[in-house]
N, C-alpha and C. Protein backbone atom coordinates (compact mmCIF):
# COMPACT_ATOMS: atom_id res chain seq x y z
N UNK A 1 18.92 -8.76 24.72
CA UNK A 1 17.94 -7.78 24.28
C UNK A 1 18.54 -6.97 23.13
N UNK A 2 17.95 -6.90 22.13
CA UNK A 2 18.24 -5.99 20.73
C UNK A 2 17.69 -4.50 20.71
N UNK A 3 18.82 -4.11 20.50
CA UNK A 3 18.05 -2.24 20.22
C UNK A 3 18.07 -1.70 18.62
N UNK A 4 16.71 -1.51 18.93
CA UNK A 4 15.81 -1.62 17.68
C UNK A 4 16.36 -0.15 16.75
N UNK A 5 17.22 0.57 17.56
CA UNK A 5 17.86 2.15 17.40
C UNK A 5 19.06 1.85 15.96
N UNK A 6 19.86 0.65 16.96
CA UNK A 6 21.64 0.28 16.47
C UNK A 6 20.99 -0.51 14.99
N UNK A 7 19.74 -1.44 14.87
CA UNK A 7 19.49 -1.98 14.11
C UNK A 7 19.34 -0.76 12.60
N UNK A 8 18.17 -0.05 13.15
CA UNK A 8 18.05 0.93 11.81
C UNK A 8 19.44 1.69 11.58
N UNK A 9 19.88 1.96 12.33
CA UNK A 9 21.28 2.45 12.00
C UNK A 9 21.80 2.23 10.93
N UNK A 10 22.34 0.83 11.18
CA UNK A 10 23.25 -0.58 9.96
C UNK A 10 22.28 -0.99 8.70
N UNK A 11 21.08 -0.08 8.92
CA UNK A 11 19.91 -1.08 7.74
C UNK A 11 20.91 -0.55 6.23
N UNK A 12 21.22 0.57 6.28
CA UNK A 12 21.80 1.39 4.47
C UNK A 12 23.42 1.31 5.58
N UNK A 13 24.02 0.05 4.54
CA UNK A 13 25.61 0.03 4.80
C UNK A 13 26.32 0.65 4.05
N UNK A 14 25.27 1.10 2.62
CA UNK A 14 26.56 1.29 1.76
C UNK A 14 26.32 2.90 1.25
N UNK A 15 27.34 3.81 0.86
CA UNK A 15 27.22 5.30 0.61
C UNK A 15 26.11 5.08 -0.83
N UNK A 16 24.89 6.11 -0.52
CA UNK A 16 24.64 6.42 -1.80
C UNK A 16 24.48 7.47 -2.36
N UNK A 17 24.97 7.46 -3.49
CA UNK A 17 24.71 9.01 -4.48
C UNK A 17 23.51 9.32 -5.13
N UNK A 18 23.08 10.44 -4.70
CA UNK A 18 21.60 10.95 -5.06
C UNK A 18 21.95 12.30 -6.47
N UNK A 19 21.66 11.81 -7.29
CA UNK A 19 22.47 12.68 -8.61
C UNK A 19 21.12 14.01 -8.81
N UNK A 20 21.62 14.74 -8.99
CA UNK A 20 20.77 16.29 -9.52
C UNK A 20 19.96 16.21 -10.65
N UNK A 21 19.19 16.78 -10.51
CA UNK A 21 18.55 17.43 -11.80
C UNK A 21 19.77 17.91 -13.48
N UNK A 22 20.11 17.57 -12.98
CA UNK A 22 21.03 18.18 -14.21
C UNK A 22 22.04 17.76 -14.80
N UNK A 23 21.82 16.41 -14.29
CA UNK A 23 22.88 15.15 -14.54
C UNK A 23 22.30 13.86 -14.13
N UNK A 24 22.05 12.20 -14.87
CA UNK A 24 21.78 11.57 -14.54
C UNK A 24 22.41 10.37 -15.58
N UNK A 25 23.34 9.21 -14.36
CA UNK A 25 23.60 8.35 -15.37
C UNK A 25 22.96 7.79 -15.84
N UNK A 26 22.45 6.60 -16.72
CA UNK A 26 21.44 5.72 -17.75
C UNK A 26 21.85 4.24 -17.29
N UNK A 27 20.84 3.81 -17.12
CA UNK A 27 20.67 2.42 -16.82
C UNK A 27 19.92 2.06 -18.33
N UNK A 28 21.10 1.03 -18.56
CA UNK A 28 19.91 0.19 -19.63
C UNK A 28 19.54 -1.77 -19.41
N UNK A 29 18.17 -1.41 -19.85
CA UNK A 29 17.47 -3.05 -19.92
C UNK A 29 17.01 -3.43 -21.01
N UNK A 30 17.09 -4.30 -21.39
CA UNK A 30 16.88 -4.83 -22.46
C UNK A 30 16.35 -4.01 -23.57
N UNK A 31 17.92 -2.99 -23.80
CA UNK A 31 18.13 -1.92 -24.71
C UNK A 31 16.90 -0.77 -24.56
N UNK A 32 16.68 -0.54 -23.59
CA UNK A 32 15.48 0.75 -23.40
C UNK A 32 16.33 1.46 -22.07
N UNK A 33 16.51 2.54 -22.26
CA UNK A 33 17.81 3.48 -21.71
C UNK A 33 16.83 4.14 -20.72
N UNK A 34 17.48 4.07 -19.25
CA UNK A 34 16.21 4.85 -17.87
C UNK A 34 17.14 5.81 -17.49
N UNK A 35 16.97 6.90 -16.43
CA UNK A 35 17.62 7.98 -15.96
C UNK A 35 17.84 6.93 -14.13
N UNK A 36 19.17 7.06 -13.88
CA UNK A 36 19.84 7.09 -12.56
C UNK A 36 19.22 8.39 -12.09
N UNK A 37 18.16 8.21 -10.83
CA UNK A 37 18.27 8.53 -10.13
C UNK A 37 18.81 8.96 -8.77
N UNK A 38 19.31 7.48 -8.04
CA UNK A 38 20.37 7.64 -7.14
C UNK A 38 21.08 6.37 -7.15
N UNK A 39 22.13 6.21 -6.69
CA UNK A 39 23.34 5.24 -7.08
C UNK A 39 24.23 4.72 -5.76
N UNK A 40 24.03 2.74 -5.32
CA UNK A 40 24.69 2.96 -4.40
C UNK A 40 26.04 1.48 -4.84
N UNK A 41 26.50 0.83 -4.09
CA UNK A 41 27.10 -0.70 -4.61
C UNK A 41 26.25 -1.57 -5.00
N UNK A 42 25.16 -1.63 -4.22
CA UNK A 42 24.06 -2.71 -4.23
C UNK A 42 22.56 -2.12 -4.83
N UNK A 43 22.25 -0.80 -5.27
CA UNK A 43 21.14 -0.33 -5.56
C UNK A 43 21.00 0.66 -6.63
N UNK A 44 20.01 0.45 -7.33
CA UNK A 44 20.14 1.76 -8.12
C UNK A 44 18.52 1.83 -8.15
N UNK A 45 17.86 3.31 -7.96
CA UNK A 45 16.61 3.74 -8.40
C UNK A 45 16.73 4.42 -9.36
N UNK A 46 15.82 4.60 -10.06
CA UNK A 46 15.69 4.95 -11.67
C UNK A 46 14.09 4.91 -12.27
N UNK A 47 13.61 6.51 -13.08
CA UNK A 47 13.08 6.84 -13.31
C UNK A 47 12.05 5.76 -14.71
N UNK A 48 10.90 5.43 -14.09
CA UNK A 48 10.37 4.62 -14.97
C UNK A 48 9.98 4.68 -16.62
N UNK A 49 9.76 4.60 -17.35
CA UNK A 49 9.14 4.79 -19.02
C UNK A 49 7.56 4.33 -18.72
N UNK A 50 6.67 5.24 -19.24
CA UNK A 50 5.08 4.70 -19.32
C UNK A 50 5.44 3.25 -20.17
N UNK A 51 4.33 2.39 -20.10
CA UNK A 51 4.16 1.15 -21.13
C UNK A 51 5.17 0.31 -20.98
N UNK A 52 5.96 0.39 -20.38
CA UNK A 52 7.06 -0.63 -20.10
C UNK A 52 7.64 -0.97 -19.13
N UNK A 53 7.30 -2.80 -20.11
CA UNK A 53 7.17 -3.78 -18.17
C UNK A 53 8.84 -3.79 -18.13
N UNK A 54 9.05 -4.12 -17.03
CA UNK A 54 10.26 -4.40 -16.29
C UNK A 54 9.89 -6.18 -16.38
N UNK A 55 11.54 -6.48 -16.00
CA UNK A 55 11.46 -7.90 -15.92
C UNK A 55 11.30 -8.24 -14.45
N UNK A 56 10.70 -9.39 -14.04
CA UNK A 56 10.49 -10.18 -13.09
C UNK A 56 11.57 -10.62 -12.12
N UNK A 57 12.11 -10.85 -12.61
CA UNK A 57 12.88 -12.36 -12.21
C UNK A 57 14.38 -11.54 -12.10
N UNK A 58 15.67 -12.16 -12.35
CA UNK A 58 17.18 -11.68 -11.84
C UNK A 58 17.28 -11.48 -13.60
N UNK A 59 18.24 -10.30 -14.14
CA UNK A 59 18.53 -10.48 -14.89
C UNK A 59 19.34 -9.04 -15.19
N UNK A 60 20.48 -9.56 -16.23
CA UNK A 60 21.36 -8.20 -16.18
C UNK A 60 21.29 -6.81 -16.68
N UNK A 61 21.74 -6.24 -16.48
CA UNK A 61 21.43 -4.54 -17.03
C UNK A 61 22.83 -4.08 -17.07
N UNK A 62 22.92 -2.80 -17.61
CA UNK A 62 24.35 -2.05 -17.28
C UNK A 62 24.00 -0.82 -17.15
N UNK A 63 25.18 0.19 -16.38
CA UNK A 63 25.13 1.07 -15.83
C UNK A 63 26.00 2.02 -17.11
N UNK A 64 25.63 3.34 -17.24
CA UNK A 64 26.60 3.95 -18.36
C UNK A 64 26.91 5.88 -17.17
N UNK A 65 28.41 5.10 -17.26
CA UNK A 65 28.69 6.68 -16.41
C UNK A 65 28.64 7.85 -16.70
N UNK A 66 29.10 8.63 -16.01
CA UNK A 66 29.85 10.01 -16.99
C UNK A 66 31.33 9.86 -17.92
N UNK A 67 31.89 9.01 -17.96
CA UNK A 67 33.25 9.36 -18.31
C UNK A 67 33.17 7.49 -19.26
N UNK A 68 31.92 7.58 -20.02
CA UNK A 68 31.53 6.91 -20.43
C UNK A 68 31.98 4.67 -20.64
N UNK A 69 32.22 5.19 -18.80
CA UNK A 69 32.00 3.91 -18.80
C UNK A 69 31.21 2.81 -18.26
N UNK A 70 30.85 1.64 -18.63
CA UNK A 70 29.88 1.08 -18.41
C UNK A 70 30.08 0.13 -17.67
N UNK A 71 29.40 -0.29 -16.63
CA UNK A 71 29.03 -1.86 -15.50
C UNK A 71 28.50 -2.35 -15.61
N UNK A 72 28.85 -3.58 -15.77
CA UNK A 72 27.18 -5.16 -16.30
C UNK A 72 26.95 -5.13 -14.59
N UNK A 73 26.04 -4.96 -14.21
CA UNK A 73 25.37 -5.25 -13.07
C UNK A 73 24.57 -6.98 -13.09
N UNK A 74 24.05 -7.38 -11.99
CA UNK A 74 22.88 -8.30 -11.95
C UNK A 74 22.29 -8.29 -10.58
N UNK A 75 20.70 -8.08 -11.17
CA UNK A 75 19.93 -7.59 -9.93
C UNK A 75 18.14 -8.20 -10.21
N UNK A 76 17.80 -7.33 -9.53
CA UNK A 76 15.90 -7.91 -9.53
C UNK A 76 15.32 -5.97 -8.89
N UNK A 77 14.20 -6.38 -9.39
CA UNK A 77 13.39 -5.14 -9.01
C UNK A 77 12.82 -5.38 -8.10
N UNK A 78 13.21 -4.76 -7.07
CA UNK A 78 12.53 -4.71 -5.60
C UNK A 78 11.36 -3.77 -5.08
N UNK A 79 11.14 -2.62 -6.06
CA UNK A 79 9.97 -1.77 -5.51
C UNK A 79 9.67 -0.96 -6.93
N UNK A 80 8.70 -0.54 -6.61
CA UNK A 80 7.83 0.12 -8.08
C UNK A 80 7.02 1.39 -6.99
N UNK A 81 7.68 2.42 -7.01
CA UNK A 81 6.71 3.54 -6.41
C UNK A 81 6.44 4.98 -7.12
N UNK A 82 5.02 4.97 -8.08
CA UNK A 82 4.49 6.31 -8.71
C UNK A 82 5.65 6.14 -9.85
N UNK A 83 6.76 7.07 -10.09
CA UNK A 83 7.46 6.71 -11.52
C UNK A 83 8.97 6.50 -11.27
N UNK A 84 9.17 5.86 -10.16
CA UNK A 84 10.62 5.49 -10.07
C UNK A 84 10.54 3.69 -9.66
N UNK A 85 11.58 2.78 -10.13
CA UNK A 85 11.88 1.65 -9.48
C UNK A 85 13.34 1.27 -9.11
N UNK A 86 13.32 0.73 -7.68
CA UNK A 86 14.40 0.35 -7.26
C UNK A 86 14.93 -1.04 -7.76
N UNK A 87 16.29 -1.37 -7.86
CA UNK A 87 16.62 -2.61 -8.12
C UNK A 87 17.72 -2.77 -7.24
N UNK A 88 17.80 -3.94 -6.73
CA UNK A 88 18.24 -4.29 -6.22
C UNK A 88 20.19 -5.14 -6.65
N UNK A 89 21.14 -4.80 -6.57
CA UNK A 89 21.97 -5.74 -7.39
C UNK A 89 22.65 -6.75 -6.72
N UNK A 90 22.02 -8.32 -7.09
CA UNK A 90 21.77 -9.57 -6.32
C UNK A 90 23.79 -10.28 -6.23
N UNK A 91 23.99 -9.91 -7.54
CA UNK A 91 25.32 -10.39 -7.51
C UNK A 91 26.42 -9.78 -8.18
N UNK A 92 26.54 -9.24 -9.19
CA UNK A 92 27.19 -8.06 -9.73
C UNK A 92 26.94 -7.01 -9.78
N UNK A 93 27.43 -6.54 -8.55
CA UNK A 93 27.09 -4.80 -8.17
C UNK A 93 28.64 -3.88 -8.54
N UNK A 94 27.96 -2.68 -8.15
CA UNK A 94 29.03 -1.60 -8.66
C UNK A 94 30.09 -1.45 -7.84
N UNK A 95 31.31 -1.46 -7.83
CA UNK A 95 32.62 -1.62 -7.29
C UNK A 95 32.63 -0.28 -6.80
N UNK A 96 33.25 -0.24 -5.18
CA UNK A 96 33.37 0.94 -4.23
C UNK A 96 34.08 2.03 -5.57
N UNK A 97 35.18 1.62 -5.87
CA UNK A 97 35.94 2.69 -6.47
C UNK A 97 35.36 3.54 -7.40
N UNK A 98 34.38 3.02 -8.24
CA UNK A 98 33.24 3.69 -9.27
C UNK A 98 32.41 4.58 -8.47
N UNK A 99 31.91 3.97 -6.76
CA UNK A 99 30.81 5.09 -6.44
C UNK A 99 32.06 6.08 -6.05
N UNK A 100 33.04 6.39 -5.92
CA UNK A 100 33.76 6.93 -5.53
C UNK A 100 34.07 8.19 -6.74
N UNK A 101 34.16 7.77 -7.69
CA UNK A 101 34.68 8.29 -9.22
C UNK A 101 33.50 9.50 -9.15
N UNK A 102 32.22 8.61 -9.11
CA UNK A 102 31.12 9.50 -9.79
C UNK A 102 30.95 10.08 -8.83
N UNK A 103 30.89 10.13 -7.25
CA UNK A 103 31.15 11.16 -6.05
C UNK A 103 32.00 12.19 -6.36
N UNK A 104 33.40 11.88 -7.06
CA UNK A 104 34.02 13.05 -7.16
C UNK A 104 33.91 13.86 -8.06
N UNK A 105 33.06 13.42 -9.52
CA UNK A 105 32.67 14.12 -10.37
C UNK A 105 31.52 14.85 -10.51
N UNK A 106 30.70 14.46 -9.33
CA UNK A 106 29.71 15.22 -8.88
C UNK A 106 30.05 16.59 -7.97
N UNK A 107 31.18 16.26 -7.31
CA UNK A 107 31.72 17.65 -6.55
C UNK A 107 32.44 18.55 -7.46
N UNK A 108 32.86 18.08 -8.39
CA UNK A 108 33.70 18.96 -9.65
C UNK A 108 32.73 19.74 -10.26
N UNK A 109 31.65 18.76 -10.24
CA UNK A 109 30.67 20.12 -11.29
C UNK A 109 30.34 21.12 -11.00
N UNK A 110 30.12 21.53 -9.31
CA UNK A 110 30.00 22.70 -9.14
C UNK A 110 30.78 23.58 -9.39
């Protein structure tokens, strides 16, 4: 018998960073620059642009930090809700030590 409790538990394995109003890294796609909303190894949501489609299918993007450095990711868009979309990153995701970086530079700013 499975408990349906332990399951939702394990559903989000990985830490994610939910960035402020007053700071947001940039995701870019096919050179059109979006606002990081929140940031995990495997996910990033990010604030949509009117008039512009997203791609379909798997394809790469990069991540641009604070301390201006950048991650080729590769992922797919998994959800579209009102003006944010999630993506998903299928095979080149962001390395623990990076969510770690921008965790600590988020506690510095205060």
């Amino acid at each position: 018998m499975s408990d349906s409790t332990n399951q939702n538990d394990d559903r989000r394995q990985n830490y994610r960073i939910i960035y402020p109003e007053t700071y947001h890294p940039s995701l870019m796609i096919r050179n059109i620059q979006y606002d990081i909303l929140d940031l995990s190894e495997t996910g990033v949501r990010f604030k949509l642009k009117e008039n512009v489609k997203l791609p379909g299918d798997l394809f790469h993007a990069e991540v641009k930090l604070h301390n201006d450095s950048n991650v080729e990711i590769l992922g797919r868009i998994i959800r579209i809700t009102g003006q944010h979309a999630a993506m998903f990153m299928v095979v080149k995701k962001i390395p623990y030590q990076i969510i770690l970086a921008e965790q600590a530079y988020l506690r510095n700013m205060n």
